[in-house]
C-alpha atoms as a PDB file:
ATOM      1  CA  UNK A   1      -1.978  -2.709  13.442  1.00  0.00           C
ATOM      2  CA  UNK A   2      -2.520   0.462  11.486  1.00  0.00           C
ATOM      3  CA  UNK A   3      -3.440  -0.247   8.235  1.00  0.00           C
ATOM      4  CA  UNK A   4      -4.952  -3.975   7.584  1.00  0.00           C
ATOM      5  CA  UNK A   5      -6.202  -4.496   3.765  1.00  0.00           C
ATOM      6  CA  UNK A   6      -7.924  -8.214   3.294  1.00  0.00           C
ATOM      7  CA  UNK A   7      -8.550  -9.332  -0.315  1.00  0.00           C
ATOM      8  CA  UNK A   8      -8.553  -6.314  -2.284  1.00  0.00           C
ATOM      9  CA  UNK A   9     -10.362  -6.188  -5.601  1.00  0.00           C
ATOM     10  CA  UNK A  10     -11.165  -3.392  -7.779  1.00  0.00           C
ATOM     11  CA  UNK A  11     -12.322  -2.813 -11.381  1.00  0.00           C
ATOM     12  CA  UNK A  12     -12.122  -0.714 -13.950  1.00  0.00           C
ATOM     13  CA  UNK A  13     -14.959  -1.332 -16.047  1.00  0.00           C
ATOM     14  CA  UNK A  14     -14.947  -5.246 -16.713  1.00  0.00           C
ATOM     15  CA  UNK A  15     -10.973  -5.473 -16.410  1.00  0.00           C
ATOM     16  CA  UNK A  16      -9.554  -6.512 -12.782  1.00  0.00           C
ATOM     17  CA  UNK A  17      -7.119  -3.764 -11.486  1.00  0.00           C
ATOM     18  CA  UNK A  18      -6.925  -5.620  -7.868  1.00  0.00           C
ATOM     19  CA  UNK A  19      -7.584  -9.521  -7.632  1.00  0.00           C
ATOM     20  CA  UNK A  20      -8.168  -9.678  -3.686  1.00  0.00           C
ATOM     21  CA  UNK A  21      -4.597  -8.442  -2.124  1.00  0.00           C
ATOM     22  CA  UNK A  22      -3.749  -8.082   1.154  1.00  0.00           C
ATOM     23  CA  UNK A  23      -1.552  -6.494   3.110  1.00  0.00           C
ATOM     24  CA  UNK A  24      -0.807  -4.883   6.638  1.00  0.00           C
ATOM     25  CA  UNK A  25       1.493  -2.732   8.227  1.00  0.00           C
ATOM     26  CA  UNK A  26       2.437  -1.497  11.781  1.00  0.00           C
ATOM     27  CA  UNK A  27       2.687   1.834  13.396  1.00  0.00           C
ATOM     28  CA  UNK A  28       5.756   3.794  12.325  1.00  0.00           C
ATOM     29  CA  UNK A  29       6.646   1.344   9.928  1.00  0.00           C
ATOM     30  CA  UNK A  30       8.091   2.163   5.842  1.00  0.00           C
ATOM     31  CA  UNK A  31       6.157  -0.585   4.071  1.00  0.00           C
ATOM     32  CA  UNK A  32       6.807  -0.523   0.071  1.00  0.00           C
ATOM     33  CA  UNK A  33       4.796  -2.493  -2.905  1.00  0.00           C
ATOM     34  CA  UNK A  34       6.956  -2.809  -6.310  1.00  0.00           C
ATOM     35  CA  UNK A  35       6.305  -3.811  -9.681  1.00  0.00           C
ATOM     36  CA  UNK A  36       6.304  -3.104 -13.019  1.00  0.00           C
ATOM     37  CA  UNK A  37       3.762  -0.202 -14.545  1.00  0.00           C
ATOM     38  CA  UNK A  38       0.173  -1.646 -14.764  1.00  0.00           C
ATOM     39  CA  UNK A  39       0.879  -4.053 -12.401  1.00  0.00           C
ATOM     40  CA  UNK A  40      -2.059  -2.374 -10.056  1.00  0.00           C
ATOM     41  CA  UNK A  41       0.491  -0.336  -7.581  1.00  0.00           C
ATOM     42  CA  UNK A  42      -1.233   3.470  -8.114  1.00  0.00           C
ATOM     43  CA  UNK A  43      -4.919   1.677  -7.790  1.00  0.00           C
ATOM     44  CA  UNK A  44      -4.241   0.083  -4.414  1.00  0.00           C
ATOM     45  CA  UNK A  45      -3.160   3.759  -2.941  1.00  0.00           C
ATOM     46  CA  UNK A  46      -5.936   5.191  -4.665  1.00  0.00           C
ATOM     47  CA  UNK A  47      -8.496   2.418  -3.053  1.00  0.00           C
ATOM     48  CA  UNK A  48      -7.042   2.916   0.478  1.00  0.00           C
ATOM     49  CA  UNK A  49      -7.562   7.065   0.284  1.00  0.00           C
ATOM     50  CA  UNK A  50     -11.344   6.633  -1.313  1.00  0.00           C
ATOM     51  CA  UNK A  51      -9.988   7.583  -5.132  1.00  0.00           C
ATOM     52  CA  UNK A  52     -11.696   4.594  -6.630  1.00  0.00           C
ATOM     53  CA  UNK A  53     -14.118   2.352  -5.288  1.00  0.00           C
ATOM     54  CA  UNK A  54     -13.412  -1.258  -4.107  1.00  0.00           C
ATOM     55  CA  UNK A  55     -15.461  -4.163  -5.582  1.00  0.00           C
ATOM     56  CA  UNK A  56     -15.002  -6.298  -2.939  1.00  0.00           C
ATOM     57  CA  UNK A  57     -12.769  -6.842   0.689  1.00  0.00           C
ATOM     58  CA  UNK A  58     -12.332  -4.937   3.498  1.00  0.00           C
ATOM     59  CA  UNK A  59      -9.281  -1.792   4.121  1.00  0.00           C
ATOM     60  CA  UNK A  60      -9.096  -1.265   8.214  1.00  0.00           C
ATOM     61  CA  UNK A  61      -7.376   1.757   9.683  1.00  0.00           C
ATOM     62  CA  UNK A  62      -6.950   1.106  13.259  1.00  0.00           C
ATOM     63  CA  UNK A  63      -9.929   0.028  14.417  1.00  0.00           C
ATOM     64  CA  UNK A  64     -12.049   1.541  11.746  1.00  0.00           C
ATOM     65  CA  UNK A  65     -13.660   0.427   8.329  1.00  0.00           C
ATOM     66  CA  UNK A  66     -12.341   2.502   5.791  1.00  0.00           C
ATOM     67  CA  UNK A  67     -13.111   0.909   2.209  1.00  0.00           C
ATOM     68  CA  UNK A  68     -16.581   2.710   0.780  1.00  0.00           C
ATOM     69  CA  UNK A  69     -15.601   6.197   2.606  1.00  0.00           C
ATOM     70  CA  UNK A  70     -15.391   9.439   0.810  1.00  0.00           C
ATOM     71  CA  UNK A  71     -11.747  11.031   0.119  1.00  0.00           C
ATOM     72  CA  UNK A  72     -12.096  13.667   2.486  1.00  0.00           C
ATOM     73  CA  UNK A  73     -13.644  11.369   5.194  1.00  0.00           C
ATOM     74  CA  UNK A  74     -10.487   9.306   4.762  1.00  0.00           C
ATOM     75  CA  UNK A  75      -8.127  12.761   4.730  1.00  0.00           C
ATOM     76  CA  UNK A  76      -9.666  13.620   8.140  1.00  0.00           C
ATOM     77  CA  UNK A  77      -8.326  10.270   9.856  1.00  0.00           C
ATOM     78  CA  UNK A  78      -4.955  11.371   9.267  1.00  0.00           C
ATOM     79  CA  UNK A  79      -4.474   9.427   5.490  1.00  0.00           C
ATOM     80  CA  UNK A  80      -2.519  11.834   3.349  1.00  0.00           C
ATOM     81  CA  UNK A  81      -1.441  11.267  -0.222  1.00  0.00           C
ATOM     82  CA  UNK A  82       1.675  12.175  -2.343  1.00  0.00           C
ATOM     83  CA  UNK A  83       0.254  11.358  -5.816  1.00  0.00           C
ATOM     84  CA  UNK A  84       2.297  10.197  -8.361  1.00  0.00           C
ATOM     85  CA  UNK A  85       3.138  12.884 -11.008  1.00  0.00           C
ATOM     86  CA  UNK A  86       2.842  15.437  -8.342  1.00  0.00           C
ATOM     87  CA  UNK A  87      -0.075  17.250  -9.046  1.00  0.00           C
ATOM     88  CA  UNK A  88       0.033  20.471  -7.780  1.00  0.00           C
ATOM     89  CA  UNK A  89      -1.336  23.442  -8.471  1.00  0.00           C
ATOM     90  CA  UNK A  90       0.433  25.209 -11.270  1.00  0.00           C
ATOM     91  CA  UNK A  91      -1.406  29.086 -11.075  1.00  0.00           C
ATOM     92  CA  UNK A  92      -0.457  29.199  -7.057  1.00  0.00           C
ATOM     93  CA  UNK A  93       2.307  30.051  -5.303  1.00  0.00           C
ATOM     94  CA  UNK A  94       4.070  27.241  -3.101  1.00  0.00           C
ATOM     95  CA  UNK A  95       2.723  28.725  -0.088  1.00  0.00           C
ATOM     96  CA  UNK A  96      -0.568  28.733  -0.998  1.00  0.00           C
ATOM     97  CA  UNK A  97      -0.068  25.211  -2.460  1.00  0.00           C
ATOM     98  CA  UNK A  98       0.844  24.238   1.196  1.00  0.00           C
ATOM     99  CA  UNK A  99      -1.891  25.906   2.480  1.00  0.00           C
ATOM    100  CA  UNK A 100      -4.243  23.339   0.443  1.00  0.00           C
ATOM    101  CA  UNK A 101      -2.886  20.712   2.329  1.00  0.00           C
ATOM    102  CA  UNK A 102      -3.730  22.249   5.869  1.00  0.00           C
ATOM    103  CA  UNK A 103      -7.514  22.845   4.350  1.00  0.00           C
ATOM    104  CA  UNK A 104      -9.048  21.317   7.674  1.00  0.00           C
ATOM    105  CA  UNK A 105      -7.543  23.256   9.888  1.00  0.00           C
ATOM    106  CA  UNK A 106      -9.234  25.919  10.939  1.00  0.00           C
ATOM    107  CA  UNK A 107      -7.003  28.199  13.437  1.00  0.00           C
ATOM    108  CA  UNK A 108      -4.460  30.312  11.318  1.00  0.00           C
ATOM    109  CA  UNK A 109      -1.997  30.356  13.532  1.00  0.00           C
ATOM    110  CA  UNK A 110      -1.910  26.716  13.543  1.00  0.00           C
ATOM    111  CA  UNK A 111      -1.530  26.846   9.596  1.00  0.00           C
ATOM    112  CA  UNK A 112       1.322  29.007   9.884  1.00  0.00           C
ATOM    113  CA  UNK A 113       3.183  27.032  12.409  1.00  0.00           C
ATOM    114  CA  UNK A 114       3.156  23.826  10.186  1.00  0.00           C
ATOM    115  CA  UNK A 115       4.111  26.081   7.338  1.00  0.00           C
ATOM    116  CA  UNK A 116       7.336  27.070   9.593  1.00  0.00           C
ATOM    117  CA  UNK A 117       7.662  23.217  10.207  1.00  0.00           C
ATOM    118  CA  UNK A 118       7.826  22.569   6.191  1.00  0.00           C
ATOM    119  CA  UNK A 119      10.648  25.274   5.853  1.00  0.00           C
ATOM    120  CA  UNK A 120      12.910  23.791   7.774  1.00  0.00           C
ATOM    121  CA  UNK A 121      12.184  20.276   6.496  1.00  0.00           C
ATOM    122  CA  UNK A 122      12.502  21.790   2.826  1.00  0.00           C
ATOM    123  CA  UNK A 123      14.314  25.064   2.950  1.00  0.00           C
ATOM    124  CA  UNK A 124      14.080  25.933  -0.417  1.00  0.00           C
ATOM    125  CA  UNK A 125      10.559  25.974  -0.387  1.00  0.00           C
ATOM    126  CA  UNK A 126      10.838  29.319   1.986  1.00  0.00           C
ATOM    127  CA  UNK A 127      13.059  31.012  -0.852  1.00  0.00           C
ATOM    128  CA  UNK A 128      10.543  30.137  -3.747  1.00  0.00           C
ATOM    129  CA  UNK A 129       6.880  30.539  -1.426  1.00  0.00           C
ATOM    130  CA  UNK A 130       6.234  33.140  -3.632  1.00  0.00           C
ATOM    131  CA  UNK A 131       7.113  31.884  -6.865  1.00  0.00           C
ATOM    132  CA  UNK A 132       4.510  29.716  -8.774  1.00  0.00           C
ATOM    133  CA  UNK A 133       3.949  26.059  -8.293  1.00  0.00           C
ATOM    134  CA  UNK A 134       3.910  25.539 -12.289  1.00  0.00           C
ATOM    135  CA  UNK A 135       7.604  27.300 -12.053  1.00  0.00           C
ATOM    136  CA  UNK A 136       9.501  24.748  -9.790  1.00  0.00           C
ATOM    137  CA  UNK A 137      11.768  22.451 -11.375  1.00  0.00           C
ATOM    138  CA  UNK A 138      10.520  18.771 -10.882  1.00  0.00           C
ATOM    139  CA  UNK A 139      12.377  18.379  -7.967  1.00  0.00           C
ATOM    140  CA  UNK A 140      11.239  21.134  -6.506  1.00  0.00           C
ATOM    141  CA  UNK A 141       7.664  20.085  -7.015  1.00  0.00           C
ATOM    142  CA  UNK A 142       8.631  17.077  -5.240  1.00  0.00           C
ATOM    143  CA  UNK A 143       9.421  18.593  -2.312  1.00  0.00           C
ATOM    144  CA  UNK A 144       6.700  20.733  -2.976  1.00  0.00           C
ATOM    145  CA  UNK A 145       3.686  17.908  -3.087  1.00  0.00           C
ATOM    146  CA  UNK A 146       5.607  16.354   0.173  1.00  0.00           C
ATOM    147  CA  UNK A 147       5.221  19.183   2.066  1.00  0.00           C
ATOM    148  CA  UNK A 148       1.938  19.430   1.098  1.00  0.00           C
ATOM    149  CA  UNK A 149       0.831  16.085   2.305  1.00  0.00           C
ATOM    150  CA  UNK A 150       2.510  16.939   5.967  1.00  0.00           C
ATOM    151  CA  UNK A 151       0.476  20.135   6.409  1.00  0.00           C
ATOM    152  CA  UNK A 152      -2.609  17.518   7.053  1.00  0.00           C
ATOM    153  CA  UNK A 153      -0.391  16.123   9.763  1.00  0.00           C
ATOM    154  CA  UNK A 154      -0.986  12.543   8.771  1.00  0.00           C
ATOM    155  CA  UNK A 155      -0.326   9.256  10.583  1.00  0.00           C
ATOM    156  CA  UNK A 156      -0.031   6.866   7.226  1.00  0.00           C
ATOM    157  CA  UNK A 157       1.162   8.833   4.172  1.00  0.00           C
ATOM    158  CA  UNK A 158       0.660   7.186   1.039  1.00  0.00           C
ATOM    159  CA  UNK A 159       3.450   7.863  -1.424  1.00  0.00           C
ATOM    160  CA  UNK A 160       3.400   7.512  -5.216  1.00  0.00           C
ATOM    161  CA  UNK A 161       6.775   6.906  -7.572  1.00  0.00           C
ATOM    162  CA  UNK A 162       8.687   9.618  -5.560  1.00  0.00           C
ATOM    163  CA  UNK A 163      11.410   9.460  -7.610  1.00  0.00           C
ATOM    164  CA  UNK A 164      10.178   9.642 -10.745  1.00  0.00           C
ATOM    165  CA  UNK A 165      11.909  11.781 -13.216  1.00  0.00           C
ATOM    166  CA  UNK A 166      14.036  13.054 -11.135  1.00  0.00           C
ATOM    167  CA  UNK A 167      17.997  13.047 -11.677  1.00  0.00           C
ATOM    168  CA  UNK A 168      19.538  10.498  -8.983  1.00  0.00           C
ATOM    169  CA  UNK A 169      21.153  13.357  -6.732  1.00  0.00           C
ATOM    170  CA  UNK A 170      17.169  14.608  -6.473  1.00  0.00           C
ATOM    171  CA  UNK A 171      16.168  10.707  -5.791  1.00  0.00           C
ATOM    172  CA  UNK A 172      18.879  10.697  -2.977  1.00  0.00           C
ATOM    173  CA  UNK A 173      17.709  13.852  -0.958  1.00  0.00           C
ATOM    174  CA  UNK A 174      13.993  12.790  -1.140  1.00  0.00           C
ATOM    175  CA  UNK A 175      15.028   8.775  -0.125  1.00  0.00           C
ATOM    176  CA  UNK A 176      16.722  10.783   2.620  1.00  0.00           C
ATOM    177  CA  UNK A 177      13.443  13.084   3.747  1.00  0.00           C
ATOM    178  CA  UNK A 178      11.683   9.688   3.728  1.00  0.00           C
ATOM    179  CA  UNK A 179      13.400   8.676   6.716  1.00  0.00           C
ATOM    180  CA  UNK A 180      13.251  12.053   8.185  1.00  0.00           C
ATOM    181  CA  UNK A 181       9.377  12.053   7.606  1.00  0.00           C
ATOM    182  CA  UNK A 182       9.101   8.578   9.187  1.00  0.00           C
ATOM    183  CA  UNK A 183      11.517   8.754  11.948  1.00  0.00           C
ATOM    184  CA  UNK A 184       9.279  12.168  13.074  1.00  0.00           C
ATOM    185  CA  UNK A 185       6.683   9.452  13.850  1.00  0.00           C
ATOM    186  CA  UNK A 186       4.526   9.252  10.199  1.00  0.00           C
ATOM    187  CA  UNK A 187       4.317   5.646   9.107  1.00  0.00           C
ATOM    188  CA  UNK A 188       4.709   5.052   5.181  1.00  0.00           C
ATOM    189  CA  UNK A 189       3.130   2.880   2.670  1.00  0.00           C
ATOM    190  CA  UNK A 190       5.778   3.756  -0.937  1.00  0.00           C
ATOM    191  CA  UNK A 191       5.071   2.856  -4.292  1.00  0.00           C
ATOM    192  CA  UNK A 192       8.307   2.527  -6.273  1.00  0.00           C
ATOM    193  CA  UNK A 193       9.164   1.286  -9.355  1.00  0.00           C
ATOM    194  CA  UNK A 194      12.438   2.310  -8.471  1.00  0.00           C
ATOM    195  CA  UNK A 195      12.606  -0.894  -6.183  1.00  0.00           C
ATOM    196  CA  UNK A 196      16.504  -0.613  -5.210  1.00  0.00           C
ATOM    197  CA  UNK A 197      15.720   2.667  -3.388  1.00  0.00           C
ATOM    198  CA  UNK A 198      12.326   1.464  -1.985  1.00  0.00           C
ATOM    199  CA  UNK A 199      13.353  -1.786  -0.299  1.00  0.00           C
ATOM    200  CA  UNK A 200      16.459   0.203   0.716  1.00  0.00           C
ATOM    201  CA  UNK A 201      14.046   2.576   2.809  1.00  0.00           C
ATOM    202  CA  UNK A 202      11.482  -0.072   3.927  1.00  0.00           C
ATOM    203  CA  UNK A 203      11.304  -2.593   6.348  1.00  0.00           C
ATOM    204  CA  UNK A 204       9.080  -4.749   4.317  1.00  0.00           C
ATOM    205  CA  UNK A 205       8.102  -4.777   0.795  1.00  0.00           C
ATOM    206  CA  UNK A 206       5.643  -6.424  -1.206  1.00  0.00           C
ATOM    207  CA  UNK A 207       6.122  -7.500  -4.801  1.00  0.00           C
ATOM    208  CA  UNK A 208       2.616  -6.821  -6.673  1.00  0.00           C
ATOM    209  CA  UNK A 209       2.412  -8.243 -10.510  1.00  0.00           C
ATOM    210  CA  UNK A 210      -1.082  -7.700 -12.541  1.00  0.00           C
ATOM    211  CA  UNK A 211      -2.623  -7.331  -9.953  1.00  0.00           C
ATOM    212  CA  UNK A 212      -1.672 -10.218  -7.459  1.00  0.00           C
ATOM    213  CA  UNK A 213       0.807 -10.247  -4.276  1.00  0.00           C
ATOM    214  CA  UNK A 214       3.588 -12.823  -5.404  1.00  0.00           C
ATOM    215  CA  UNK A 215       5.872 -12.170  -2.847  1.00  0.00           C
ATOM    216  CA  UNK A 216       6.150  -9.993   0.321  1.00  0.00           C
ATOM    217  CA  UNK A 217       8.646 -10.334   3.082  1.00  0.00           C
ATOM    218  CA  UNK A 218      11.626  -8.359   4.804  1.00  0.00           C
ATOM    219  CA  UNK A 219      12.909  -5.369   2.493  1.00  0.00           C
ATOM    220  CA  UNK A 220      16.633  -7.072   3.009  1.00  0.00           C
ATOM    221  CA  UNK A 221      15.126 -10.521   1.833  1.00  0.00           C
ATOM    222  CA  UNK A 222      13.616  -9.134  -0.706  1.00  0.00           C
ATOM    223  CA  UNK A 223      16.948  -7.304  -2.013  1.00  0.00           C
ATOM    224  CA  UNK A 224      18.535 -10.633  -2.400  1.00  0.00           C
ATOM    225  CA  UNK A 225      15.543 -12.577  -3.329  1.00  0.00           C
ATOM    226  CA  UNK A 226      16.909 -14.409  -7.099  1.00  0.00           C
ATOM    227  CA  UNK A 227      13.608 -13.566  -8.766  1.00  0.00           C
ATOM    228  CA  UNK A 228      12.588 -10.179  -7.605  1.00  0.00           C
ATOM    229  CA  UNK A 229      16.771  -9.275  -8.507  1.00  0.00           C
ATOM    230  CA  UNK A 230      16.128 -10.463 -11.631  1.00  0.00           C
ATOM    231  CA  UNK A 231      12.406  -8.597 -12.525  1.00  0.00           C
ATOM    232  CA  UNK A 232      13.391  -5.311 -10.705  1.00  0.00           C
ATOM    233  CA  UNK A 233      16.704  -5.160  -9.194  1.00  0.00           C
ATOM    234  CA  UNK A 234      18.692  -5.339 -12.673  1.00  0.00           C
ATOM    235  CA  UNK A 235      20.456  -9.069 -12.015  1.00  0.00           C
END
């Protein structure tokens, strides 16, 4: 198993973000958790790369204890994040923005070679590596904080809302660099609220409200499941 998280809780003060979930996933697998905003999606990625701290329960990557590490402890067992919103780094240029996401490796020529890789995954990101980061359209930033995330060369990539605000022709190209990313051997844990396009991708899904796992299962169960139709699925 690659990622194993038993009974999850986290708080923010005196309010309870996480209520013990758990949840697993497999080597080279596309694993998605959906649900409404608030519902505790962004916290659980944040808890498994060391963002926030966990009250209570246990997160297990491979073989080793990972709940209580630091961020960059977690970044340096292969954990990389696509944060939701994007954040990158508006006064650089995309190449040095991609270059922030190879900070811990040190051979140069090693940097530049996964650069090369990220240009022909995302093309356009060659013809703008000058421009600035802050200059991209959102789509582009996309890409952009994707790219970023491979240059760590990561086994489990965390990925936050994707899609959103991006026109659907933009939500179609990076549903289809999902699969790229995963079939070159990365497994993914996706945060959607777009929950169409996530259980389309995954092979599993898990349906997280306030807090609470109410349902997980196969993505294609979960696409005709009456309930989860009806709360995310539009009927």
């Amino acid at each position: 198993m690659l990622l194993d998280v038993k009974e999850l809780r986290v708080f923010y003060g005196k309010a309870e973000a996480l209520r013990g979930i758990s949840l697993e996933m497999n080597e080279g697998e596309i694993v998605t958790l959906i649900g409404a905003n608030g519902a505790g999606k962004t916290t659980s990625l944040n808890a498994i790369s060391g963002l926030v701290k966990v009250t209570s329960g246990q997160i297990w990557f491979g073989e080793k204890r990972i709940d209580g590490a630091r961020p960059h402890q977690i970044a340096q067992l292969k954990i990389g994040l696509v944060p939701e919103g994007r954040r990158v780094f508006g006064p650089l240029t995309v190449l040095e923005n991609l270059e922030m996401g190879a900070f811990l490796a040190r051979d140069r020529s090693e940097v530049a070679r996964r650069t090369r890789k990220m240009y022909e995954y995302f093309p356009r990101l060659e013809q703008r590596k000058d421009q600035l980061a802050g200059s991209l359209s959102g789509g582009e930033q996309q890409m952009m904080a994707i790219a970023r995330s491979l240059m760590g060369q990561p086994r489990l990539m965390l990925m936050d809302e994707p899609s959103m605000g991006l026109a659907p022709l933009v939500v179609r190209e990076v549903g289809r660099m999902i699969k790229v990313i995963n079939q070159s051997g990365v497994s993914i844990l996706l945060v959607e609220q777009n929950a169409r396009m996530a259980l389309g991708l995954a092979s599993r899904g898990y349906v997280l409200e306030v807090g609470v796992i109410t349902t997980q299962g196969k993505a294609k169960d979960l696409l005709t499941d009456g309930q989860v139709k009806k709360a995310y699925l539009g009927g």
